[in-house]
N, C-alpha and C. Protein backbone atom coordinates (compact mmCIF):
# COMPACT_ATOMS: atom_id res chain seq x y z
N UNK A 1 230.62 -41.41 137.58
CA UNK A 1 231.56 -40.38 137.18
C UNK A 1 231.03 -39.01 137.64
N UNK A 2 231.67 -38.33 138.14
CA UNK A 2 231.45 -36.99 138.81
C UNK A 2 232.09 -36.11 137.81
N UNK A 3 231.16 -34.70 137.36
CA UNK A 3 231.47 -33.70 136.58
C UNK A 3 232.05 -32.88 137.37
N UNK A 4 232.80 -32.40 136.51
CA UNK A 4 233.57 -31.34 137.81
C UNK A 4 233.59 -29.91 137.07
N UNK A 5 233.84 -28.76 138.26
CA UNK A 5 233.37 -27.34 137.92
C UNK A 5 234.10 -27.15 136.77
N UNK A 6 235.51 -27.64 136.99
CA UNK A 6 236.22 -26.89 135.66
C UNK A 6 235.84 -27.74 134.35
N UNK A 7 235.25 -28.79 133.89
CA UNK A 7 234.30 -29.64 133.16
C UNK A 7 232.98 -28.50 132.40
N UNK A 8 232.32 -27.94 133.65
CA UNK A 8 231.04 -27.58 133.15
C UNK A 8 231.56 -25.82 132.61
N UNK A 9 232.66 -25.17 133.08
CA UNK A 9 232.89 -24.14 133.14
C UNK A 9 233.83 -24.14 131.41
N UNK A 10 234.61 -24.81 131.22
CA UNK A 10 235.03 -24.84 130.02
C UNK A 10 234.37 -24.76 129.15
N UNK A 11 233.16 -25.45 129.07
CA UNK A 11 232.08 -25.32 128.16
C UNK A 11 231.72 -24.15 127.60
N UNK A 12 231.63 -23.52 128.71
CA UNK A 12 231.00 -21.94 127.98
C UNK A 12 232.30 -21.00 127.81
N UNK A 13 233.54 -21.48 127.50
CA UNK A 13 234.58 -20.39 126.75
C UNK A 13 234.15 -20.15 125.46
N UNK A 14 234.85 -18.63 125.17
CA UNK A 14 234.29 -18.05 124.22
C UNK A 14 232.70 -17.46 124.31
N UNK A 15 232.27 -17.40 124.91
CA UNK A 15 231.15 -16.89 125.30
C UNK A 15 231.45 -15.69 125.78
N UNK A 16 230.72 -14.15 125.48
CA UNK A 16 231.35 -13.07 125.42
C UNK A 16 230.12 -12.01 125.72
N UNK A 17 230.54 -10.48 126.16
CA UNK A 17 229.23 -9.50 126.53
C UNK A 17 229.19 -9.34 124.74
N UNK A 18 227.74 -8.65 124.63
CA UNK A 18 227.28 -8.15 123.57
C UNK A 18 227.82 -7.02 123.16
N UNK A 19 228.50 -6.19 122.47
CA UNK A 19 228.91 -4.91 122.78
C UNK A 19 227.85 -3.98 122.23
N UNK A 20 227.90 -2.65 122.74
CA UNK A 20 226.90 -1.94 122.28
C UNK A 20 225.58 -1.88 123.65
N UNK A 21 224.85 -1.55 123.12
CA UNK A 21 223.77 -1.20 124.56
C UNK A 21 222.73 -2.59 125.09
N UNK A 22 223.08 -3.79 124.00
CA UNK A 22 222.97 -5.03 124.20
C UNK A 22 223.28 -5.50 124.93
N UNK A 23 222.97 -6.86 124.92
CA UNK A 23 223.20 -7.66 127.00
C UNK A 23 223.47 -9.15 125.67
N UNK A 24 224.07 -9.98 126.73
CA UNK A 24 224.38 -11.20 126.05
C UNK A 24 223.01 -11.94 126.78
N UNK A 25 222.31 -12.55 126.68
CA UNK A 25 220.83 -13.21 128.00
C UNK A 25 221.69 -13.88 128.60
N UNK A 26 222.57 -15.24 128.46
CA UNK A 26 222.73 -15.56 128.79
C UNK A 26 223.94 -15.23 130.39
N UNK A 27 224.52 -14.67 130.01
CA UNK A 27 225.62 -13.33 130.83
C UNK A 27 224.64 -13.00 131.97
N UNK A 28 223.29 -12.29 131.21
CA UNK A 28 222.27 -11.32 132.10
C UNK A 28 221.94 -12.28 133.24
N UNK A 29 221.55 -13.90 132.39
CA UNK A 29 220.17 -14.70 133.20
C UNK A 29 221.88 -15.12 134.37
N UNK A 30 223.10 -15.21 134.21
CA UNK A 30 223.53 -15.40 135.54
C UNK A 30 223.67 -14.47 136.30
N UNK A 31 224.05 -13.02 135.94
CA UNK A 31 224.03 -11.82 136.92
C UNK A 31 223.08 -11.71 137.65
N UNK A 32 221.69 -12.25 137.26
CA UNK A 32 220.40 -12.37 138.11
C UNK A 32 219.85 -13.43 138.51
N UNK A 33 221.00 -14.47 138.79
CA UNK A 33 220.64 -15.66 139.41
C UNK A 33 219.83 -15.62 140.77
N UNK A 34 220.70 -14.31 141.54
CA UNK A 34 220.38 -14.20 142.88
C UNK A 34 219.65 -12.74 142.89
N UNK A 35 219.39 -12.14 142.03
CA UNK A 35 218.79 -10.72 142.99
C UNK A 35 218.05 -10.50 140.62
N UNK A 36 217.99 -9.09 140.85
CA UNK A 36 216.91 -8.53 139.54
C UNK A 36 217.96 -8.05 139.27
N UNK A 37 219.04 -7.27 139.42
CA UNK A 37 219.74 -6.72 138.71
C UNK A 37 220.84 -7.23 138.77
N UNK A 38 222.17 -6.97 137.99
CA UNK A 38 221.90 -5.72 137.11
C UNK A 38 221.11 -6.02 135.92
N UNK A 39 221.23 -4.63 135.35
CA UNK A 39 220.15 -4.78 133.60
C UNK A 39 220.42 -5.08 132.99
N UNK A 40 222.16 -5.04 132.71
CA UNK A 40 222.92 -5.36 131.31
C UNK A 40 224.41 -5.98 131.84
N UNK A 41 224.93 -6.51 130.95
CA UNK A 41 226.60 -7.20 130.95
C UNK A 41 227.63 -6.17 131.01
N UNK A 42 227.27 -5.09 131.43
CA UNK A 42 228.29 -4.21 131.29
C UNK A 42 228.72 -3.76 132.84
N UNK A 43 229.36 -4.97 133.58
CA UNK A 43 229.07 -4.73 134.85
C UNK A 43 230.36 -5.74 135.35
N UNK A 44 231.03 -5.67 136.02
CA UNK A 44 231.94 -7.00 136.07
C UNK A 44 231.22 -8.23 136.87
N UNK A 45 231.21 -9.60 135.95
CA UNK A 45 230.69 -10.78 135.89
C UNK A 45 231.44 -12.23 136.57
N UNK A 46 232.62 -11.58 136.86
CA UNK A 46 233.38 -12.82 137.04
C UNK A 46 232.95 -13.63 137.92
N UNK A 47 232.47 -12.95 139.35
CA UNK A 47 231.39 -13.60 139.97
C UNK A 47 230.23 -14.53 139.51
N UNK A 48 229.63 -13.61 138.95
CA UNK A 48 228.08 -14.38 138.69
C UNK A 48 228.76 -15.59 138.17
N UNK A 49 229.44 -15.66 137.20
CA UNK A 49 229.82 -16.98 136.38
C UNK A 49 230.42 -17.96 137.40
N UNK A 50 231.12 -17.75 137.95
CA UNK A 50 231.51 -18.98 139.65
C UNK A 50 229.93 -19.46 139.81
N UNK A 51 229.63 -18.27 140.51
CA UNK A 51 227.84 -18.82 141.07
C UNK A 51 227.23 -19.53 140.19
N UNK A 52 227.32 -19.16 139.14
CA UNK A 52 226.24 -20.29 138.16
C UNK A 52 226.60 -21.47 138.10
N UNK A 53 227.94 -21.49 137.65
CA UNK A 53 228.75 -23.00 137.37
C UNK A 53 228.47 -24.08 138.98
N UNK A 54 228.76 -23.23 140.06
CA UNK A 54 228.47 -24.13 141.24
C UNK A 54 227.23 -24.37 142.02
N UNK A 55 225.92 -23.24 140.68
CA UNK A 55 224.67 -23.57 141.44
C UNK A 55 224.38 -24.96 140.03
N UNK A 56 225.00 -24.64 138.86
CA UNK A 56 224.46 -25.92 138.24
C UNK A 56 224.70 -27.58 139.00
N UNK A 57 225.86 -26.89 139.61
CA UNK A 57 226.56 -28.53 140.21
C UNK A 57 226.08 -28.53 141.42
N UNK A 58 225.35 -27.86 141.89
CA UNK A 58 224.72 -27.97 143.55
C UNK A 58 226.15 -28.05 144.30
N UNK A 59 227.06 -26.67 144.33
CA UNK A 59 227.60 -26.60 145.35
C UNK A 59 227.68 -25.49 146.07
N UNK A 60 228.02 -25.26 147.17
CA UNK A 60 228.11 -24.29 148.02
C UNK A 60 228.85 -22.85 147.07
N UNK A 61 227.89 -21.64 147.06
CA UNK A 61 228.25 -20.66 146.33
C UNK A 61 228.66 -19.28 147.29
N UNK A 62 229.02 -18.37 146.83
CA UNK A 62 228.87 -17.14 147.19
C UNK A 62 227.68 -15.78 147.54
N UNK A 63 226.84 -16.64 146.31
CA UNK A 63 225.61 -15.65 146.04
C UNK A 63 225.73 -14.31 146.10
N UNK A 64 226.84 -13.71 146.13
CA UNK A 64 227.09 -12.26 145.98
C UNK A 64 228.01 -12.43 144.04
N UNK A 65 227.86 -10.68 143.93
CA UNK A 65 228.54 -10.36 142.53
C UNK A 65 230.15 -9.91 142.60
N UNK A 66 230.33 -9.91 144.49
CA UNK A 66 231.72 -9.74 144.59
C UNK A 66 232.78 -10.50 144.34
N UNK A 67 233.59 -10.60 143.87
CA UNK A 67 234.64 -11.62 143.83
C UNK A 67 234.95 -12.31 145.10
N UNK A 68 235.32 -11.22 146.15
CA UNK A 68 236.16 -11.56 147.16
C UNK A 68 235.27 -12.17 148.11
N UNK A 69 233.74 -12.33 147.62
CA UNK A 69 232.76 -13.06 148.11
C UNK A 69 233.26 -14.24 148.89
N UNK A 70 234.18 -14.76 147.45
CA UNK A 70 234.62 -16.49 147.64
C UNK A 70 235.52 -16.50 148.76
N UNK A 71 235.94 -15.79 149.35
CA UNK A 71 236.77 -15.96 150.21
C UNK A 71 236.99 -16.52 151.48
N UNK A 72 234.81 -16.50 151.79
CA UNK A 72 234.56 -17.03 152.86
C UNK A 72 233.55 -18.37 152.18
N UNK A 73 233.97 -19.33 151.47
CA UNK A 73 233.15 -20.05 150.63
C UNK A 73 234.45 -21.26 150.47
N UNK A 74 233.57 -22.51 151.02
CA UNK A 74 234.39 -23.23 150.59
C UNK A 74 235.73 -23.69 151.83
N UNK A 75 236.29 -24.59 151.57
CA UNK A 75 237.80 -24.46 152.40
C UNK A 75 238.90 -24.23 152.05
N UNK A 76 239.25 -23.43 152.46
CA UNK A 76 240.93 -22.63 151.93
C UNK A 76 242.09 -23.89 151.75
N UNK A 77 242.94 -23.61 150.53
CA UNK A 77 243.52 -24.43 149.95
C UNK A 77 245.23 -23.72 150.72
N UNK A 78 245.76 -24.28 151.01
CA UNK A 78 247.32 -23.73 151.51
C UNK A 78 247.97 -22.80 150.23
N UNK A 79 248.14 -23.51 148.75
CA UNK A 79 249.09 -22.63 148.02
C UNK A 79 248.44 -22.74 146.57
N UNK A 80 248.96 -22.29 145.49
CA UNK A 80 248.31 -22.50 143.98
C UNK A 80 249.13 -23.93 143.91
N UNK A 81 250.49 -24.14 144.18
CA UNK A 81 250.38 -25.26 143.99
C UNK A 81 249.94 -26.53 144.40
N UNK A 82 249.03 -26.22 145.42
CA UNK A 82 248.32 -27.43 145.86
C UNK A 82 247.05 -27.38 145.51
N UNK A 83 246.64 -26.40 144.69
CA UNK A 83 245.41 -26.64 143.84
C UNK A 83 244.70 -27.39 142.74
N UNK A 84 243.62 -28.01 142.94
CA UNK A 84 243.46 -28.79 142.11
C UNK A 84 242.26 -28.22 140.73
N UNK A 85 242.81 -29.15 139.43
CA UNK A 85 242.10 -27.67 138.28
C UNK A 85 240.25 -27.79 138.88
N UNK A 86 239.97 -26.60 138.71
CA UNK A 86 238.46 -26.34 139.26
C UNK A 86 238.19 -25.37 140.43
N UNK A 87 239.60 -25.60 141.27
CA UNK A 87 239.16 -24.71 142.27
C UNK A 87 239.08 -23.32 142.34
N UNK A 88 238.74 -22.54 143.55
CA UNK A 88 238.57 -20.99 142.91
C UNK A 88 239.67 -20.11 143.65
N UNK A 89 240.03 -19.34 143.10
CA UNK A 89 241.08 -18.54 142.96
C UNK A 89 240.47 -17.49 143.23
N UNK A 90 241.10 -16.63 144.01
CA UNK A 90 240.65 -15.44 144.13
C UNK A 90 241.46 -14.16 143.93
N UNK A 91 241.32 -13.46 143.14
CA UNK A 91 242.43 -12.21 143.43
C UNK A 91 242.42 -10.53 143.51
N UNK A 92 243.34 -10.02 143.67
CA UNK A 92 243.60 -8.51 143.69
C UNK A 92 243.38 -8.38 142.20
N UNK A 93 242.61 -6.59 142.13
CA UNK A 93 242.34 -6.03 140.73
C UNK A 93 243.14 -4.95 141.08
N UNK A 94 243.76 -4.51 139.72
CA UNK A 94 243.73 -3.27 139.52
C UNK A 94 245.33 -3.15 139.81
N UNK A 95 245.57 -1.79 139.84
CA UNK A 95 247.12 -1.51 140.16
C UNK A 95 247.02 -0.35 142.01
N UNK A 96 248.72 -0.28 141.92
CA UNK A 96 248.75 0.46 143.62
C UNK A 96 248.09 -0.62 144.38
N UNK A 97 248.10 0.04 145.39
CA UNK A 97 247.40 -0.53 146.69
C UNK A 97 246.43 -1.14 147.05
N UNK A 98 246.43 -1.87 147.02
CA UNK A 98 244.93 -3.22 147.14
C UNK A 98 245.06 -3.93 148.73
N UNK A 99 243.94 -3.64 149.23
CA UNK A 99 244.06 -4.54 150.84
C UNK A 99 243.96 -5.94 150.26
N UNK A 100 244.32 -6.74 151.94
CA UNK A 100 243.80 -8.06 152.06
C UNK A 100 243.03 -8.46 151.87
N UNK A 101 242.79 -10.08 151.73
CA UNK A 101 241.76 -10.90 151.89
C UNK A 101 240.60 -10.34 153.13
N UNK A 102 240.87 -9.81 154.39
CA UNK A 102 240.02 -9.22 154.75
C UNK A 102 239.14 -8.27 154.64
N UNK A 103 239.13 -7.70 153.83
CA UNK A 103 238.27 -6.42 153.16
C UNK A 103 237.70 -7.34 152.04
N UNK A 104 236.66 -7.23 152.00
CA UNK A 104 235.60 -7.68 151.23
C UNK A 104 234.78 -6.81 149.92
N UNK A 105 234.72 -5.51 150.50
CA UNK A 105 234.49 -4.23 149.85
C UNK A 105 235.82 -3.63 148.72
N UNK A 106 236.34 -4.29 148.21
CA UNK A 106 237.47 -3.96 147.52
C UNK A 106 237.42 -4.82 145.82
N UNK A 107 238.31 -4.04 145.48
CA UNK A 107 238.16 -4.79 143.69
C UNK A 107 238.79 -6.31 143.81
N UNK A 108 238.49 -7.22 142.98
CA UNK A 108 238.84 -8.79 142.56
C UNK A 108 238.86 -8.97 141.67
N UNK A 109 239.52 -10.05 141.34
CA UNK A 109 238.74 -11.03 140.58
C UNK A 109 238.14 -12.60 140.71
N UNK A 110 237.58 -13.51 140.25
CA UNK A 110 237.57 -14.98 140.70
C UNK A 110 237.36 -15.73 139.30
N UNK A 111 237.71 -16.73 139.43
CA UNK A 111 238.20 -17.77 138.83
C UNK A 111 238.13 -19.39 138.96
N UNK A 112 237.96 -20.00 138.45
CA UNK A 112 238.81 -21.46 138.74
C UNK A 112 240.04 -21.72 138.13
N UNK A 113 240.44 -22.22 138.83
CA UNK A 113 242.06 -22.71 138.72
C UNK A 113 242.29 -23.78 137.26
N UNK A 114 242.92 -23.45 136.53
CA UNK A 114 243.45 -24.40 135.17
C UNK A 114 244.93 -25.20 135.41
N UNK A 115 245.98 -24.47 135.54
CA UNK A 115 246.94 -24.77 135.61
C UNK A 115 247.70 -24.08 136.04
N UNK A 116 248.83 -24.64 136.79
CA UNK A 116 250.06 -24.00 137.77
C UNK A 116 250.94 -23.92 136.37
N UNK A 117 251.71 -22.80 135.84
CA UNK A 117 252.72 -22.86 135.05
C UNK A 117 253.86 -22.43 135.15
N UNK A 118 254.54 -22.45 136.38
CA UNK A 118 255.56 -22.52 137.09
C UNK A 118 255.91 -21.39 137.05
N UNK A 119 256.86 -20.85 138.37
CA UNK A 119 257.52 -20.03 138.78
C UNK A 119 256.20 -18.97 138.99
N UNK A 120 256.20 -18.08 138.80
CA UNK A 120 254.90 -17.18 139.44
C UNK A 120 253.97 -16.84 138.70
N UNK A 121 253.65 -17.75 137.74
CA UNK A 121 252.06 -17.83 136.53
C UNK A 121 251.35 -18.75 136.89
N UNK A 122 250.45 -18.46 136.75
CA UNK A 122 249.08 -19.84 136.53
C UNK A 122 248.05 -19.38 135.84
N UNK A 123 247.48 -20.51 135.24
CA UNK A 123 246.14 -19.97 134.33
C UNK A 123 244.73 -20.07 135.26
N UNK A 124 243.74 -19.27 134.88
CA UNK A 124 242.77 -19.00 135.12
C UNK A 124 241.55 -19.00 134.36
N UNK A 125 240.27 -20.29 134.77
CA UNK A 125 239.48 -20.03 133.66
C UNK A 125 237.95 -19.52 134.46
N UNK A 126 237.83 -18.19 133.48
CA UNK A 126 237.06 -17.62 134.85
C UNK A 126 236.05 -16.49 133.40
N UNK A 127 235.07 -15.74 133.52
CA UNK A 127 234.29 -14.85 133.01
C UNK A 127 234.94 -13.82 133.04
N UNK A 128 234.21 -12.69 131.97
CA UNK A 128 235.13 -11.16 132.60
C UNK A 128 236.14 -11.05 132.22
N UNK A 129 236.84 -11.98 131.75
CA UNK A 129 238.54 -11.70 131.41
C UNK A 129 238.27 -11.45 129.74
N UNK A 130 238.37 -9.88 129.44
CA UNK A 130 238.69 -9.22 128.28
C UNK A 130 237.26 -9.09 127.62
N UNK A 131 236.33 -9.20 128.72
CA UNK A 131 234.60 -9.35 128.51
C UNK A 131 234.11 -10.36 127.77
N UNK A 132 235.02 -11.78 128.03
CA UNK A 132 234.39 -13.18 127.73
C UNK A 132 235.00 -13.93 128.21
N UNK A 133 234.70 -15.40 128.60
CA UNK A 133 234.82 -16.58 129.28
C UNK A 133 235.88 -17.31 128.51
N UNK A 134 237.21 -16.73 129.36
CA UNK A 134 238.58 -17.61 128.83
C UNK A 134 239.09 -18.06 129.98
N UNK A 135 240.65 -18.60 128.96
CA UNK A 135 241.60 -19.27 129.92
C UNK A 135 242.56 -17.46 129.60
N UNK A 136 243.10 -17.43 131.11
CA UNK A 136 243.85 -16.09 131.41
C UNK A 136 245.09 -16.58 131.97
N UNK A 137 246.56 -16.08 131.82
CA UNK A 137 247.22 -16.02 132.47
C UNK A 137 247.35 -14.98 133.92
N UNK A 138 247.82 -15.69 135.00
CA UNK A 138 247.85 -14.81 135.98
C UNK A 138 249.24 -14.50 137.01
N UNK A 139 249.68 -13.36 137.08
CA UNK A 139 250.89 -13.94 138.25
C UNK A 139 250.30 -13.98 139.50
N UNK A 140 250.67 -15.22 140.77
CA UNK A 140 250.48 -15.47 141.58
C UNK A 140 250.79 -14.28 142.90
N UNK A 141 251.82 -13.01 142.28
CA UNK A 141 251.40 -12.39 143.52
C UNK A 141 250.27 -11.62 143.62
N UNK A 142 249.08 -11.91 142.87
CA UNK A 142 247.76 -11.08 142.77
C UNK A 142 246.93 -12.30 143.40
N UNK A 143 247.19 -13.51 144.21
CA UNK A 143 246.65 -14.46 144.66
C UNK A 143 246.11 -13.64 146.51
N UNK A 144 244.28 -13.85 146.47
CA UNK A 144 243.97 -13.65 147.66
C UNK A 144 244.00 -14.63 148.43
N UNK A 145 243.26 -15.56 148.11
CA UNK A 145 243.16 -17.19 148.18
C UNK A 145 242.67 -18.24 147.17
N UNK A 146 243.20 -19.56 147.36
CA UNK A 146 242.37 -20.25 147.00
C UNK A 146 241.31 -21.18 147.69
N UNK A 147 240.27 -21.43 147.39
CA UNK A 147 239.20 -22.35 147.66
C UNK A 147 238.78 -23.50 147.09
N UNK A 148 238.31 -24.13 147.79
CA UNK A 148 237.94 -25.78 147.34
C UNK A 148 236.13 -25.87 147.90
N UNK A 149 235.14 -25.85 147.22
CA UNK A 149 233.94 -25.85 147.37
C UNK A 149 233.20 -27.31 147.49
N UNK A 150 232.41 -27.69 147.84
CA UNK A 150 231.51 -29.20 148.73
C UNK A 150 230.35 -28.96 148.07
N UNK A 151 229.82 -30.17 147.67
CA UNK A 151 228.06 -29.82 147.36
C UNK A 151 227.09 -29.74 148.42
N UNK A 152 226.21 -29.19 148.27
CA UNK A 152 225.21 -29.02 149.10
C UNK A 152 225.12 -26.72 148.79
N UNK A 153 223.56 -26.79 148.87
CA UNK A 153 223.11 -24.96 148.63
C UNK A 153 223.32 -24.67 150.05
């Protein structure tokens, strides 16, 4: 039986930043999976939490804190509805004007994929959303891509 990302990633919902000048460790010890910083959870995480979940499962990661990291990670999936739950989602932050998937240097978010809920929603279970590890609704025109990730570092 094979565990799968969205398996190990559910686990830690409800898991949340510390508020106050506190760090959650656990939050911290993934933001510094790959480098020393940052110092504290007060930083957007949605990243690190992908990276952890797919360095626990030995799969091919991002190793950056960018979202739009994932973009070159993994093999691109055609649509949300051909996604299967686990995979990663990538999207536009924020309001106004947001470039493409080609700009890398720009706001995101990332995710794994939960469920398609028709017409232009889908859920998202991803870190960062409301500064703890839920299931989010999302509309699909904030979709950069999706990805499908392979084991192996």
């Amino acid at each position: 039986m094979e565990i799968t990302t969205y398996e190990v990633a559910s686990r830690f919902i409800g898991m949340r930043e510390v508020p106050g000048t506190a760090s959650n460790p656990q939050i911290l010890a993934m933001l510094q999976l790959d480098g020393s910083w940052p110092k504290d959870d007060a930083v957007p995480w949605c990243s690190a939490f992908v990276n952890f979940i797919c360095w626990l499962l030995g799969l091919h990661r991002s190793k950056s804190l960018r979202a739009r990291s994932w973009l070159w990670v993994g093999s691109p999936i055609g649509s949300i509805e051909e996604a299967k739950q686990g995979d990663i989602v990538i999207l536009k932050r924020g309001s106004g004007y947001q470039p493409g998937p080609d700009v890398l240097k720009a706001p995101g978010h990332v995710g794994f994929f939960s469920s398609y809920e028709g017409g232009d929603i889908f859920s998202l279970l991803g870190g960062n959303q409301s500064d703890t590890i839920s299931i989010a609704r999302y509309n699909i025109s904030r979709i950069l891509g999706v990805r499908r990730v392979e084991r192996g570092y």
